[in-house]
Protein backbone atom coordinates (compact mmCIF):
# COMPACT_ATOMS: atom_id res chain seq x y z
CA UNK A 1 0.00 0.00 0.00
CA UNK A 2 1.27 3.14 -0.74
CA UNK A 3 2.17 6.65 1.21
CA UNK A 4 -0.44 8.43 -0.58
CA UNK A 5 -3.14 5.75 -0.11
CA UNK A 6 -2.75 5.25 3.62
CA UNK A 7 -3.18 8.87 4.02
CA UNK A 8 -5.97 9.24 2.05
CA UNK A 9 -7.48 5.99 4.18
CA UNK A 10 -6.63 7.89 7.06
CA UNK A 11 -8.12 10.95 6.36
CA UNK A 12 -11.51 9.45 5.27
CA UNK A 13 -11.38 7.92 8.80
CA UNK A 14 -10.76 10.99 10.50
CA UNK A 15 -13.98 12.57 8.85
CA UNK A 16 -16.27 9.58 9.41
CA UNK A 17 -14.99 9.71 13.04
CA UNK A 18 -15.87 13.35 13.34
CA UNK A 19 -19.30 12.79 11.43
CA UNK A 20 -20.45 10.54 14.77
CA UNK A 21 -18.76 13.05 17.19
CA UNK A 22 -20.96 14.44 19.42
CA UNK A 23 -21.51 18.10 19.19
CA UNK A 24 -18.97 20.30 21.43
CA UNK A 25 -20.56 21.85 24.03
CA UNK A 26 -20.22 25.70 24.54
CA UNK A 27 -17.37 26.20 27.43
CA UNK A 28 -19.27 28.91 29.58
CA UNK A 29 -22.12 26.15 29.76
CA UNK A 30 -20.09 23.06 30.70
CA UNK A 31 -18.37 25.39 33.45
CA UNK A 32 -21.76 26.24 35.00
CA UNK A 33 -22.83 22.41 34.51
CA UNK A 34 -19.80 21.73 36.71
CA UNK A 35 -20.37 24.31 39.28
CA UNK A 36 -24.08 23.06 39.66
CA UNK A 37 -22.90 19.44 40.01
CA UNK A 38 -25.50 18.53 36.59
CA UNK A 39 -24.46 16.54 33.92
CA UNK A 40 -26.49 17.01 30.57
CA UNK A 41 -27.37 14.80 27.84
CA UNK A 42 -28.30 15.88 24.22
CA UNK A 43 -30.91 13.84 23.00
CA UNK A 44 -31.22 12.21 19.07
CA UNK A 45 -33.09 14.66 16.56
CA UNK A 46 -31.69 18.07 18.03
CA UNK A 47 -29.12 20.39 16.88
CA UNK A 48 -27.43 22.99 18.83
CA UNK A 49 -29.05 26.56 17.95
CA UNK A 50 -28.48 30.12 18.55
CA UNK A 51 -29.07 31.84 21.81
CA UNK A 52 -31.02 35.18 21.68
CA UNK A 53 -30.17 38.12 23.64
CA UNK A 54 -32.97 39.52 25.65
CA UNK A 55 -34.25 41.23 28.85
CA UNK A 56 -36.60 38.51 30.38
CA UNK A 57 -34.54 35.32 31.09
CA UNK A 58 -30.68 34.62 30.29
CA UNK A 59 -29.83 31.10 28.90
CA UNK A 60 -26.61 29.31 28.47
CA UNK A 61 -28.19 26.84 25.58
CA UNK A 62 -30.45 25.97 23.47
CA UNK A 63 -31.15 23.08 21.23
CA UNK A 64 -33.44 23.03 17.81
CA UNK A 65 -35.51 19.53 16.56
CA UNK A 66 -34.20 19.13 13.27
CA UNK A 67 -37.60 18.49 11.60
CA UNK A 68 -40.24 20.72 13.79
CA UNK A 69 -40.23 24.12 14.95
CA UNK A 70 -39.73 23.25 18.42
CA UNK A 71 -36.75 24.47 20.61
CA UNK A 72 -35.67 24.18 24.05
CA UNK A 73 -33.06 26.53 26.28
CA UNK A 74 -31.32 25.64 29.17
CA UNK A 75 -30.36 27.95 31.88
CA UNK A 76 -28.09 26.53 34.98
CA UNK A 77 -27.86 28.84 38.28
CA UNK A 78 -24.85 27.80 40.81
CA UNK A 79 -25.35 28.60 44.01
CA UNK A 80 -21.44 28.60 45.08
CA UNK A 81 -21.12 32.21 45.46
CA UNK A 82 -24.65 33.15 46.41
CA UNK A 83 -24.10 30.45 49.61
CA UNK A 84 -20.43 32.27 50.08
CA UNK A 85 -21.60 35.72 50.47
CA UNK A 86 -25.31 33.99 52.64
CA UNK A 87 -22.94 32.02 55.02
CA UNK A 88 -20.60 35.20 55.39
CA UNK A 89 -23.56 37.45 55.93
CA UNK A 90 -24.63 35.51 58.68
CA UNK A 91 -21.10 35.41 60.51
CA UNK A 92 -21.19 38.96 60.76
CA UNK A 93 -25.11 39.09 61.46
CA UNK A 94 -26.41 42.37 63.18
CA UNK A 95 -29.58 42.45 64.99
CA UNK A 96 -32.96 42.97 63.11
CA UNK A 97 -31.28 41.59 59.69
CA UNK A 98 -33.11 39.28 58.22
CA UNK A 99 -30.70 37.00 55.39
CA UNK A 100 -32.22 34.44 52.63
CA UNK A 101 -30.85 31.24 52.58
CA UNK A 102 -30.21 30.52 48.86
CA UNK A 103 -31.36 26.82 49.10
CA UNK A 104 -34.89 28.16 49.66
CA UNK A 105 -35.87 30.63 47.06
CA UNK A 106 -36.36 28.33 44.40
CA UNK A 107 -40.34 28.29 44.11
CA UNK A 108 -39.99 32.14 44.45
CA UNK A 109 -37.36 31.85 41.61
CA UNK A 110 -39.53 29.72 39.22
CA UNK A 111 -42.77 32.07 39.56
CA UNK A 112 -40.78 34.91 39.00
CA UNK A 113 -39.17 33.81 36.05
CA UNK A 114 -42.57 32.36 34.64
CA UNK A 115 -43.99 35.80 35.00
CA UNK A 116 -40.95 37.57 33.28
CA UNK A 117 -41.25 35.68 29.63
CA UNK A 118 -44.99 35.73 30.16
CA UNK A 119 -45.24 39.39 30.59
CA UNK A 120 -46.27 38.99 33.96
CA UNK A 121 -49.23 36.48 33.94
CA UNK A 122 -49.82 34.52 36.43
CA UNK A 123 -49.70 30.47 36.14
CA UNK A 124 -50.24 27.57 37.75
CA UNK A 125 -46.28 25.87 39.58
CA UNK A 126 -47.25 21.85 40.11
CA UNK A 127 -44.25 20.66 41.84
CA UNK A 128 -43.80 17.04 41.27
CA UNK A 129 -43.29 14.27 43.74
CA UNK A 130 -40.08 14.04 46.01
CA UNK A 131 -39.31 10.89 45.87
CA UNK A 132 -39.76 11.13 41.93
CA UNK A 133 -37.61 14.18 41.30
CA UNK A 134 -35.00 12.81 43.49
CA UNK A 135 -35.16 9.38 41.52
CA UNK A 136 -35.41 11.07 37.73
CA UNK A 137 -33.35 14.78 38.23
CA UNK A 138 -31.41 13.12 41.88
CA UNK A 139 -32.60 17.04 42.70
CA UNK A 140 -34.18 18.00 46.04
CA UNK A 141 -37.00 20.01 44.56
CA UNK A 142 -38.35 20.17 41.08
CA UNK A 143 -41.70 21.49 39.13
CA UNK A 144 -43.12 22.38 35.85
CA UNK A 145 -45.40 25.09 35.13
CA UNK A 146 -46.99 26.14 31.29
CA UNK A 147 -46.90 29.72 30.11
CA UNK A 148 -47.75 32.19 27.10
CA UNK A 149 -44.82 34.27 25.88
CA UNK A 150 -44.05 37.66 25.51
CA UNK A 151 -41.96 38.28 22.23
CA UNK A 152 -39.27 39.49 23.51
CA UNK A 153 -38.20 35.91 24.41
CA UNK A 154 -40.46 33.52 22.77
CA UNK A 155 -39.99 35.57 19.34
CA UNK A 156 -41.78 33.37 17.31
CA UNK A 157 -42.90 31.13 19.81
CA UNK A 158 -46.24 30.69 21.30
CA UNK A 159 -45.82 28.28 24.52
CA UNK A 160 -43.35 27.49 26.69
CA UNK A 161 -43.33 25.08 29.50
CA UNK A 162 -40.73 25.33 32.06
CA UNK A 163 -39.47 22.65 34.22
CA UNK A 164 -37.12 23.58 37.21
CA UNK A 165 -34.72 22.02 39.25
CA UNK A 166 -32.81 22.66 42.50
CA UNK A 167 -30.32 20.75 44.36
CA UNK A 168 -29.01 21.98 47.89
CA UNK A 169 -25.92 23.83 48.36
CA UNK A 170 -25.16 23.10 44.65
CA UNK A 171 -27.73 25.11 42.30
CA UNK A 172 -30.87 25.71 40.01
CA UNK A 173 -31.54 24.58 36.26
CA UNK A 174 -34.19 25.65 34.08
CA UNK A 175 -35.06 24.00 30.74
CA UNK A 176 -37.80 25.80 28.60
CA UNK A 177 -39.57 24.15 26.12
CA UNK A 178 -41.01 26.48 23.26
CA UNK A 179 -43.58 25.87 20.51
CA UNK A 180 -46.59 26.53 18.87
CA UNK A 181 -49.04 24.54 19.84
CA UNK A 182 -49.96 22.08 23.55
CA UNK A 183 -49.73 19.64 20.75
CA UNK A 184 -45.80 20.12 20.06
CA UNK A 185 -44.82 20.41 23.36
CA UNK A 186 -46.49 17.38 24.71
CA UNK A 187 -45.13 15.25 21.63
CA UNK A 188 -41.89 16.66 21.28
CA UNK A 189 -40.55 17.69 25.01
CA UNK A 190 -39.94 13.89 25.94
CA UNK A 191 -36.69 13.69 24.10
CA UNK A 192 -35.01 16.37 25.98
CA UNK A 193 -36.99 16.14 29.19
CA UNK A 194 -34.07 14.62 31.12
CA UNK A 195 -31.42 16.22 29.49
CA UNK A 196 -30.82 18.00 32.48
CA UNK A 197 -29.74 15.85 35.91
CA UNK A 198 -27.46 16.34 39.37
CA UNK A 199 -24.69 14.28 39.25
């Protein structure tokens, strides 16, 4: 066999190698995966898409189905240095102050960000079982809620539901499903509904 041939043969490998690679994650969101102790999984029939800027809820990620026009973000909180500057607060505690624990906002946290991409209207947080979200996320606290978006970040998107996650002492993670119809997003969110667990 000659030079030229094994290189060729080599090169033909390369690319067929790098045609089943998975797709690189961004490094700013595999640095907040590791802060929040999650690990994430992209599921089959998504691409990686881009992120738009906007006022009502930063994301790190967002994925695209390749067929349907049907997306969902990711956003991942750490609670590192909000815990840092909570547990040094309370060392130096005067009387009368009053300091939030960051391992208990997370229903306030959820609502909040509901009613930001919603344009403030109100919706219904079902929080699921603990035993199940600690067996299916291994989080502490989890729940879903469905919303109607505001433009600004549902451009052309209709729906969203949101399902959030928290783990103690280690952080929050948001995933946001967006479509057009209740249809899409209860035959299309299953893919990616785990994408997102605590190590």
């Amino acid at each position: 066999m000659t030079q030229k041939i094994k290189k060729l043969g080599l090169g033909i490998l390369l690319l067929m190698l790098a045609s089943f690679a998975p797709n690189k994650l961004p490094k700013k969101f595999t640095g907040l995966l590791d802060n929040a102790g999650l690990t994430f999984e992209s599921p089959v029939g998504f691409k990686p898409t881009k992120i738009i800027e906007n006022k009502q809820m930063n994301y790190e990620y967002a994925i695209k189905h390749k067929k349907e026009n049907f997306e969902v973000r990711f956003a991942i909180r750490p609670l590192e240095g909000l815990l840092r500057n909570y547990r040094e607060r309370e060392k130096n505690k005067k009387q009368g102050e009053i300091n939030i624990n960051p391992n208990t906002i997370y229903a306030s946290l959820l609502e909040v960000t509901a009613l930001n991409i919603s344009g403030g209207q109100t919706t219904e947080i079902v929080e699921f079982d603990t035993q199940a979200v600690k067996a299916e996320f291994n989080a502490d606290w989890g729940a879903t809620t469905l919303v109607k978006l505001e433009e600004e970040f549902g451009q052309s998107y209709q729906y969203c539901l949101i399902v959030a996650i928290h783990k103690d002492d280690l952080g929050d993670a948001y995933c946001f499903f967006l479509a057009n119809s209740l249809e899409q997003i209860k035959e299309l969110s299953q893919p990616a509904f785990y994408s997102l667990k605590f190590k």
